[in-house]
C-alpha atoms as a PDB file:
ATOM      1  CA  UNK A   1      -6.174   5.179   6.425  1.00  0.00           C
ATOM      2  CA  UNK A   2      -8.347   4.473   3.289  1.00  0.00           C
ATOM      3  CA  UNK A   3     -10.502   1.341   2.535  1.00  0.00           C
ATOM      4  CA  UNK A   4     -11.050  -0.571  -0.865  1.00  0.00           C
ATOM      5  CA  UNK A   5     -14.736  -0.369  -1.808  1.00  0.00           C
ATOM      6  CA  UNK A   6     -15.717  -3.229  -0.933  1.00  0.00           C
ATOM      7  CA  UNK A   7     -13.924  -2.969   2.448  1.00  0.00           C
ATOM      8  CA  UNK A   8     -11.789  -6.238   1.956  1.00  0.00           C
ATOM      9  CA  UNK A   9      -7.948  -4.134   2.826  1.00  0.00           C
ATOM     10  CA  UNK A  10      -7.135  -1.214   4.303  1.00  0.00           C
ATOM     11  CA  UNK A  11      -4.258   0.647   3.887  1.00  0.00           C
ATOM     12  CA  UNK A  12      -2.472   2.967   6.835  1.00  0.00           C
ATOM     13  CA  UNK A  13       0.353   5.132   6.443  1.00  0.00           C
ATOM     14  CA  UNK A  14       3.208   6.383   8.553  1.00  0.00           C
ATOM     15  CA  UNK A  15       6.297   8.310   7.653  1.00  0.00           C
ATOM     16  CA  UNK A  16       8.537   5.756   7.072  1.00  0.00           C
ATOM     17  CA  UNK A  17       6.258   2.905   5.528  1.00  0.00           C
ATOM     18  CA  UNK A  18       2.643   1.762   4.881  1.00  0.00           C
ATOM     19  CA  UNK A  19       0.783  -1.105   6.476  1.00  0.00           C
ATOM     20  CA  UNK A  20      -1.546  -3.280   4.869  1.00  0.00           C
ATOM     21  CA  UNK A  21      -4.392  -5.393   6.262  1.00  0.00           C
ATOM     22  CA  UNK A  22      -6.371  -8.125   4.775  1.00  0.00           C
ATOM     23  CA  UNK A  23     -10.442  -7.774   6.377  1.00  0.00           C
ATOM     24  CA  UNK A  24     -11.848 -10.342   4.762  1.00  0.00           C
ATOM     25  CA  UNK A  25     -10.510 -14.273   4.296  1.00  0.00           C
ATOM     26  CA  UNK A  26     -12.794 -16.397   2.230  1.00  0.00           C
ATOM     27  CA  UNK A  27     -15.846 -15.799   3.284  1.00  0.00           C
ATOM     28  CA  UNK A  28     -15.398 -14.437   7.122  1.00  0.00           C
ATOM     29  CA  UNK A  29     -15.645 -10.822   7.111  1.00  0.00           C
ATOM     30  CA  UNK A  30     -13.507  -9.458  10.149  1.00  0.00           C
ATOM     31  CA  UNK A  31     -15.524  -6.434  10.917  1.00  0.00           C
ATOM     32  CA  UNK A  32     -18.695  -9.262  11.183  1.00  0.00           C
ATOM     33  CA  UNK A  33     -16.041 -11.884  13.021  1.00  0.00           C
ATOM     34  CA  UNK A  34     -12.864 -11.454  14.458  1.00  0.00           C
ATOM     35  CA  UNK A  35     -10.064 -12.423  12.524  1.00  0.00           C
ATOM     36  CA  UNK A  36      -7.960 -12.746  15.749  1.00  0.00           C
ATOM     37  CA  UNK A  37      -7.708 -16.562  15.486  1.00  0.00           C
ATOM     38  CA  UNK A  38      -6.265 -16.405  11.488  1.00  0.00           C
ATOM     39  CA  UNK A  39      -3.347 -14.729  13.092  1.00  0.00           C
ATOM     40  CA  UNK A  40      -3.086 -13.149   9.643  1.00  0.00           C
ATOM     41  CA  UNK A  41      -0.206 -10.617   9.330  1.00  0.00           C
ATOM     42  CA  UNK A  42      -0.223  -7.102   7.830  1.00  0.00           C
ATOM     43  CA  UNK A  43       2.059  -6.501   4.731  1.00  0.00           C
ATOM     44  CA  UNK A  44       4.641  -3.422   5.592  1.00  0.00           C
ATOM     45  CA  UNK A  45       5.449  -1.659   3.113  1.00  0.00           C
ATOM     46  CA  UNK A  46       9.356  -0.070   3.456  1.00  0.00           C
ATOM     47  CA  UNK A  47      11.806   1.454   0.640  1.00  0.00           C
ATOM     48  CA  UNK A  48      14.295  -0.744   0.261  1.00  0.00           C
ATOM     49  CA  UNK A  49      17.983   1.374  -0.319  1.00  0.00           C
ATOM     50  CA  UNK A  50      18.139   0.218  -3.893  1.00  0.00           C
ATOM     51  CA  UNK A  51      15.100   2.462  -4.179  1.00  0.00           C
ATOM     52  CA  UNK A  52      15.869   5.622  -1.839  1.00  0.00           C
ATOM     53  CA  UNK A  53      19.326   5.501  -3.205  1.00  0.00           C
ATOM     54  CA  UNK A  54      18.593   5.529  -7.153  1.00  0.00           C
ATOM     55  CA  UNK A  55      15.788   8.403  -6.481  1.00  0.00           C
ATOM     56  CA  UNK A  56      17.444  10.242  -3.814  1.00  0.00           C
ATOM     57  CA  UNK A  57      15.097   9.572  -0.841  1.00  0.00           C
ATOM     58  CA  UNK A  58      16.604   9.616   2.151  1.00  0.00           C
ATOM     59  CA  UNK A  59      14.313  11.955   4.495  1.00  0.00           C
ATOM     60  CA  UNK A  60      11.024  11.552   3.185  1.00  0.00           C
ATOM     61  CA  UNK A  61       7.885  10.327   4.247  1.00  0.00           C
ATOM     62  CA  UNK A  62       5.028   8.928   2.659  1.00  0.00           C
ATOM     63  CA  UNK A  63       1.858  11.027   1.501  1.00  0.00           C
ATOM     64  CA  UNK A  64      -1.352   9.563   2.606  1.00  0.00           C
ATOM     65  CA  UNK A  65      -1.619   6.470   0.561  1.00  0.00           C
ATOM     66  CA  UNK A  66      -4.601   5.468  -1.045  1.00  0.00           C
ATOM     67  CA  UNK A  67      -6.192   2.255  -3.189  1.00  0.00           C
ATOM     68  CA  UNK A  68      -6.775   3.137  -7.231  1.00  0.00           C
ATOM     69  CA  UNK A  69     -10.793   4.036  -8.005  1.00  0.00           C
ATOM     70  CA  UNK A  70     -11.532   2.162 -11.231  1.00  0.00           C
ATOM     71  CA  UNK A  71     -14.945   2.770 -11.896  1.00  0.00           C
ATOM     72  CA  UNK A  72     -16.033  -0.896 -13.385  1.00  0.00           C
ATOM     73  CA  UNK A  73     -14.088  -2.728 -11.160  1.00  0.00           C
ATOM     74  CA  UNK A  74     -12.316  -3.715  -7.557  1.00  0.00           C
ATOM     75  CA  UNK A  75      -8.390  -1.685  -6.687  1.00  0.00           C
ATOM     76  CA  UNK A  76      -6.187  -3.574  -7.687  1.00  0.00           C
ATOM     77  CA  UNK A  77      -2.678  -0.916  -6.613  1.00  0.00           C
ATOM     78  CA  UNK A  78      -1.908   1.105  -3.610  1.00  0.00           C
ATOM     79  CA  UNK A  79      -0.931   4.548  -4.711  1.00  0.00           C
ATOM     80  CA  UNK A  80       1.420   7.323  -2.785  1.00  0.00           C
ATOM     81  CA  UNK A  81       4.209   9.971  -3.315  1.00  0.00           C
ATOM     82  CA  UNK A  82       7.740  10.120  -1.396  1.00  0.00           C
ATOM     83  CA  UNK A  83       9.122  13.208  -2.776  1.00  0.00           C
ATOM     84  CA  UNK A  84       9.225  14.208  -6.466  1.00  0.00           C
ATOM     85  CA  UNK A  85       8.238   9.703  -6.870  1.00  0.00           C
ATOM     86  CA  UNK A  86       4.740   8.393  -7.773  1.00  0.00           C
ATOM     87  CA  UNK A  87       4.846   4.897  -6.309  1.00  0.00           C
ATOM     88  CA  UNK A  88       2.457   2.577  -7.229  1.00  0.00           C
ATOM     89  CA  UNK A  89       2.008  -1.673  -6.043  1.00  0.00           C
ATOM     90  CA  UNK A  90      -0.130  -4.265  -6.873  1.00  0.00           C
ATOM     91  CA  UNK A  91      -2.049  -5.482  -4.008  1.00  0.00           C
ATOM     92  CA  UNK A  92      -1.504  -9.112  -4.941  1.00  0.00           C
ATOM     93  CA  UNK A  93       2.236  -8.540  -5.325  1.00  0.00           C
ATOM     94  CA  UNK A  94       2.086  -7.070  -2.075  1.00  0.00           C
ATOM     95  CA  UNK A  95       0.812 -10.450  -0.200  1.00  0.00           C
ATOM     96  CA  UNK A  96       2.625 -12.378  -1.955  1.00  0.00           C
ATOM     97  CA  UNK A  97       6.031 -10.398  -0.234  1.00  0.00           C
ATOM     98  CA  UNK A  98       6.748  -7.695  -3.161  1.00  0.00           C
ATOM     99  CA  UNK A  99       6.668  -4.989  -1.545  1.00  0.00           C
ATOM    100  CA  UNK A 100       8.767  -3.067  -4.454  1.00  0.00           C
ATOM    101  CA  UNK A 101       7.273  -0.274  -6.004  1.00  0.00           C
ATOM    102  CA  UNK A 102       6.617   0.590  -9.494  1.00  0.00           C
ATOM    103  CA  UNK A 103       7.655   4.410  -9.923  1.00  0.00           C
ATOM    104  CA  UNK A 104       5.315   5.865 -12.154  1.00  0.00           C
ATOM    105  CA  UNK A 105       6.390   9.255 -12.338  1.00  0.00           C
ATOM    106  CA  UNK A 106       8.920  12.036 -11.594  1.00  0.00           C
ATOM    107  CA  UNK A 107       8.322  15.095 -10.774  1.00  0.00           C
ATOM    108  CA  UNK A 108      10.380  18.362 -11.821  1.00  0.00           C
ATOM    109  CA  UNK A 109      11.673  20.330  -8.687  1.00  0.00           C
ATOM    110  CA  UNK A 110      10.101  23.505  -8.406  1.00  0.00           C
END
């Protein structure tokens, strides 16, 4: 599980896909007040077979996934590997039911 800094989404991770939760909606803070009446829904996060098929991931799971650090400003991407793939998405694409990722990198076999 990680946290943006200011504590407004957190990220969880499972095998198979990643889950994330809004904490904050305007300005009710939901570890202040529950957010249980919002009914607000997490985004998951799943590779769709476009994606597992052009990069070869079919038994994978996700490393721990993570929110970017910029140091002058709030995250703005969820970060995490499935095999030799970087996979980066915007948090706002993400809520807004993008949940495609951006590969940023492939790594060489070893």
């Amino acid at each position: 599980m990680d946290s943006t800094k200011d504590g407004s989404f957190l990220v969880a991770t499972t095998a198979n896909y990643l889950m994330v939760y809004k904490t904050a909606v305007g300005n009710v803070n939901g570890y202040l007040t529950s957010l249980k009446k919002l009914k607000l829904k997490p985004a998951k996060i799943e590779l769709s077979e476009e994606i597992k098929d052009k990069y070869g991931l079919h038994d994978f799971n996700f490393t721990k996934a993570k929110f970017d650090n910029p140091f002058d400003s709030e995250e703005k991407y969820i970060i995490s590997t499935v095999g030799r793939c970087l996979l980066m998405w915007s948090i706002e694409d993400v809520f807004n039911g993008n949940i495609e990722p951006k590969v940023r990198a492939i790594f060489e076999k070893l």
